[in-house]
C-alpha atoms as a PDB file:
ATOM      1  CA  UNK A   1      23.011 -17.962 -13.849  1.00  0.00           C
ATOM      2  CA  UNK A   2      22.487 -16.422 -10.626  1.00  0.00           C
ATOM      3  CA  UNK A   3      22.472 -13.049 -11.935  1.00  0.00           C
ATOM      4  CA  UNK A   4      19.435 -14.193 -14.352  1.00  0.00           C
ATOM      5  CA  UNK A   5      17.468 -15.007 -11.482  1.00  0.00           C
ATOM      6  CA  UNK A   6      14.822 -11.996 -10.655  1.00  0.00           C
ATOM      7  CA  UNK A   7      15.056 -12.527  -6.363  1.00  0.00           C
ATOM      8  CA  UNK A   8      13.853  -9.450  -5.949  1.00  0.00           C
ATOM      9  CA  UNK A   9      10.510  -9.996  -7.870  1.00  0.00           C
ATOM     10  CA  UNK A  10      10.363 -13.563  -6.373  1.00  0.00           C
ATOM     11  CA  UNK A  11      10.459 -12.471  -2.765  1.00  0.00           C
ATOM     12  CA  UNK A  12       8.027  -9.296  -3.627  1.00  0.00           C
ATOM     13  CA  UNK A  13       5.460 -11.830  -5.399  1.00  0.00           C
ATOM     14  CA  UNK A  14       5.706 -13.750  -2.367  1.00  0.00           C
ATOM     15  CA  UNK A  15       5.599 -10.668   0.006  1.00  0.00           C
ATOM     16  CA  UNK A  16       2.282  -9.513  -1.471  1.00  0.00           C
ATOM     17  CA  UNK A  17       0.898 -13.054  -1.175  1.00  0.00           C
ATOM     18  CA  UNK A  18       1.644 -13.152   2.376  1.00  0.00           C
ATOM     19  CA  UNK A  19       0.115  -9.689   2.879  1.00  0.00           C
ATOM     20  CA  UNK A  20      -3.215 -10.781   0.720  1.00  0.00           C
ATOM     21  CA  UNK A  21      -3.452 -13.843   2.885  1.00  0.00           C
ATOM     22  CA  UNK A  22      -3.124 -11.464   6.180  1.00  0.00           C
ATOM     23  CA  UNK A  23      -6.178  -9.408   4.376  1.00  0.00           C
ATOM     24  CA  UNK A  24      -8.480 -12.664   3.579  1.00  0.00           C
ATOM     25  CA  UNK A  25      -7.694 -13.815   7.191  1.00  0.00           C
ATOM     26  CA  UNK A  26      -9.156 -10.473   8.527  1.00  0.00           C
ATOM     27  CA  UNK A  27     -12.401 -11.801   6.937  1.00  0.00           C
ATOM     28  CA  UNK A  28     -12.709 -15.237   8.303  1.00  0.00           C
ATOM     29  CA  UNK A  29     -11.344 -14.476  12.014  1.00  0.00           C
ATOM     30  CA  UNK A  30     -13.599 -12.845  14.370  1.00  0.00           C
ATOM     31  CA  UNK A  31     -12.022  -9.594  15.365  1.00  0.00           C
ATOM     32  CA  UNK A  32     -13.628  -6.231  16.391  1.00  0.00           C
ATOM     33  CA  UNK A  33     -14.159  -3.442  13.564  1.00  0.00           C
ATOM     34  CA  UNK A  34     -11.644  -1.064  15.034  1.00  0.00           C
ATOM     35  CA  UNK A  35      -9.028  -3.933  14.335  1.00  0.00           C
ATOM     36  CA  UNK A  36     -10.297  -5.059  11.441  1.00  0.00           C
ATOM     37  CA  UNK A  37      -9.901  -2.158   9.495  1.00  0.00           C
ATOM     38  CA  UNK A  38      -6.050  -1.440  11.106  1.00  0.00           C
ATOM     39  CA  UNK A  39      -4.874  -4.582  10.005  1.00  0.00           C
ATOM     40  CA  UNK A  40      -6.505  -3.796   6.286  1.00  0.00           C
ATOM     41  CA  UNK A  41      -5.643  -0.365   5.768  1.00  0.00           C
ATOM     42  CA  UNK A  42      -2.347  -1.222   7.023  1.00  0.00           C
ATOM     43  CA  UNK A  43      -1.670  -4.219   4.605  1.00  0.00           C
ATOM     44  CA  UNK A  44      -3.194  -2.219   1.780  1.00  0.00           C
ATOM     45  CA  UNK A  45      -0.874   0.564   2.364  1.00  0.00           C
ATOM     46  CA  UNK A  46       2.132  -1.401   2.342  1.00  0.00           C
ATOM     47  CA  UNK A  47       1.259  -4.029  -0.522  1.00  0.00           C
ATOM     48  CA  UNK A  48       0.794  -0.419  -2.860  1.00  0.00           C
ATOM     49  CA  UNK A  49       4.440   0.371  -1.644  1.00  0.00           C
ATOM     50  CA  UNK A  50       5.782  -3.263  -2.300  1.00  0.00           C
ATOM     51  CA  UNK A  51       4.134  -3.106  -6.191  1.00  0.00           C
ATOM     52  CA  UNK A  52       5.338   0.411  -6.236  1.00  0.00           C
ATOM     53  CA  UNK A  53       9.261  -0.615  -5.590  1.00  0.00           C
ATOM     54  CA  UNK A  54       9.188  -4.040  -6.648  1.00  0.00           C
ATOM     55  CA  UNK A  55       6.833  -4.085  -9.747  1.00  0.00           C
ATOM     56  CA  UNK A  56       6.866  -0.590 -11.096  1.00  0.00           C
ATOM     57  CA  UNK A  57      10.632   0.042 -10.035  1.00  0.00           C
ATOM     58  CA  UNK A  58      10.446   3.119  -9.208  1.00  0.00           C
ATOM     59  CA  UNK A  59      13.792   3.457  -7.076  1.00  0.00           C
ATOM     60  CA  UNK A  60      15.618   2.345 -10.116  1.00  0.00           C
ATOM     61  CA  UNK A  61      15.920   5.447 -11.928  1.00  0.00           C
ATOM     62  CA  UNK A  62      18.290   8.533 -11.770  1.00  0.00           C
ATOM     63  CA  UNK A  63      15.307  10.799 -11.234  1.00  0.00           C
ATOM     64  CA  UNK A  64      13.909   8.309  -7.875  1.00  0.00           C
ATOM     65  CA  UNK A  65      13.136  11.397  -5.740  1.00  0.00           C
ATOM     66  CA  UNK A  66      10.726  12.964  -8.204  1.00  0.00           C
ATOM     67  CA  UNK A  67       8.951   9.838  -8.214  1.00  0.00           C
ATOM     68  CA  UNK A  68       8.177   9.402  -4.641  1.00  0.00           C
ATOM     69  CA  UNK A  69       7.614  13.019  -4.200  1.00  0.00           C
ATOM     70  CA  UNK A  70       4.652  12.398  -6.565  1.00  0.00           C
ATOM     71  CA  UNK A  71       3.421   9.530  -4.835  1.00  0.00           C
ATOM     72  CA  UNK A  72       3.678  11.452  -1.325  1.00  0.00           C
ATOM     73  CA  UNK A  73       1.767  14.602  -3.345  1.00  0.00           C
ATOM     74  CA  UNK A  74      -0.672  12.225  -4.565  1.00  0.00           C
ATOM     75  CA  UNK A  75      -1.620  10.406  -1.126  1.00  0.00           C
ATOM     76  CA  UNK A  76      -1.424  13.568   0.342  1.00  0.00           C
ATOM     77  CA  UNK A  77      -4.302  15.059  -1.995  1.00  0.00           C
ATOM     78  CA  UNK A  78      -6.248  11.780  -1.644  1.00  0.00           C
ATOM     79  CA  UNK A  79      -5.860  12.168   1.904  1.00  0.00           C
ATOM     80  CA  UNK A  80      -7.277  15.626   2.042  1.00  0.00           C
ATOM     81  CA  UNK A  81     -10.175  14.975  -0.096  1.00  0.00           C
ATOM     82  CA  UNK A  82     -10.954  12.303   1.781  1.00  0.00           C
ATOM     83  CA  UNK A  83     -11.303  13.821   5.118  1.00  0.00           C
ATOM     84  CA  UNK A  84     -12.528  16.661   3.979  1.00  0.00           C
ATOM     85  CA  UNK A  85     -15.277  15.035   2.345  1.00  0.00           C
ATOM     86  CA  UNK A  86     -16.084  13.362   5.910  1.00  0.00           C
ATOM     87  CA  UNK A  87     -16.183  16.754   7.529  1.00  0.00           C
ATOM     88  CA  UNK A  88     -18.289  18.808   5.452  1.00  0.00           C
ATOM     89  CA  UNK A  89     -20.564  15.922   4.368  1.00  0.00           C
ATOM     90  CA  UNK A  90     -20.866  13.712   7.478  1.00  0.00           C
ATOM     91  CA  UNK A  91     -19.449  15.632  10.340  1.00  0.00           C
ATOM     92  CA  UNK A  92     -21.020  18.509   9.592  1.00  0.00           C
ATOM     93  CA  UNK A  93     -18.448  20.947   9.406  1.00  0.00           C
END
């Protein structure tokens, strides 16, 4: 019966509910901007990569690597277009 049990969907459900709770608290403490934002963009970053493993099980195939070299490729284009939006439209680049 043990076996039957999904653990590792439990603990990520549980994982993700901590982390959303961490996010909502960010709301209702009183905390400077600078932190503020840390503490989301740092919880955000990591509940995508707990739904990622846990929830779209992507380390459970034969072809794993492919898949996270994707998701690197994809944050890393998101990244750029990103910043380089905020240098040639704010920053004035």
């Amino acid at each position: 019966m043990r076996e039957l049990f999904p653990a590792k969907q439990v603990m990520g459900y549980f994982f993700s509910l901590l982390l959303t709770v961490i996010a909502l608290a960010v709301y209702f403490v009183d905390m400077s901007y600078q932190v503020a934002m840390t503490i989301l963009l740092v919880t955000a970053f990591v509940q995508a990569g707990v739904q990622l493993v846990v929830f779209m099980h992507a380390g459970e195939s034969k072809d794993k690597w492919s898949i996270y070299t994707t998701v690197y490729y994809g944050v890393f284009i998101a990244l750029v277009t990103i910043f380089g939006s905020l240098l040639t439209l704010i920053w004035g680049y």
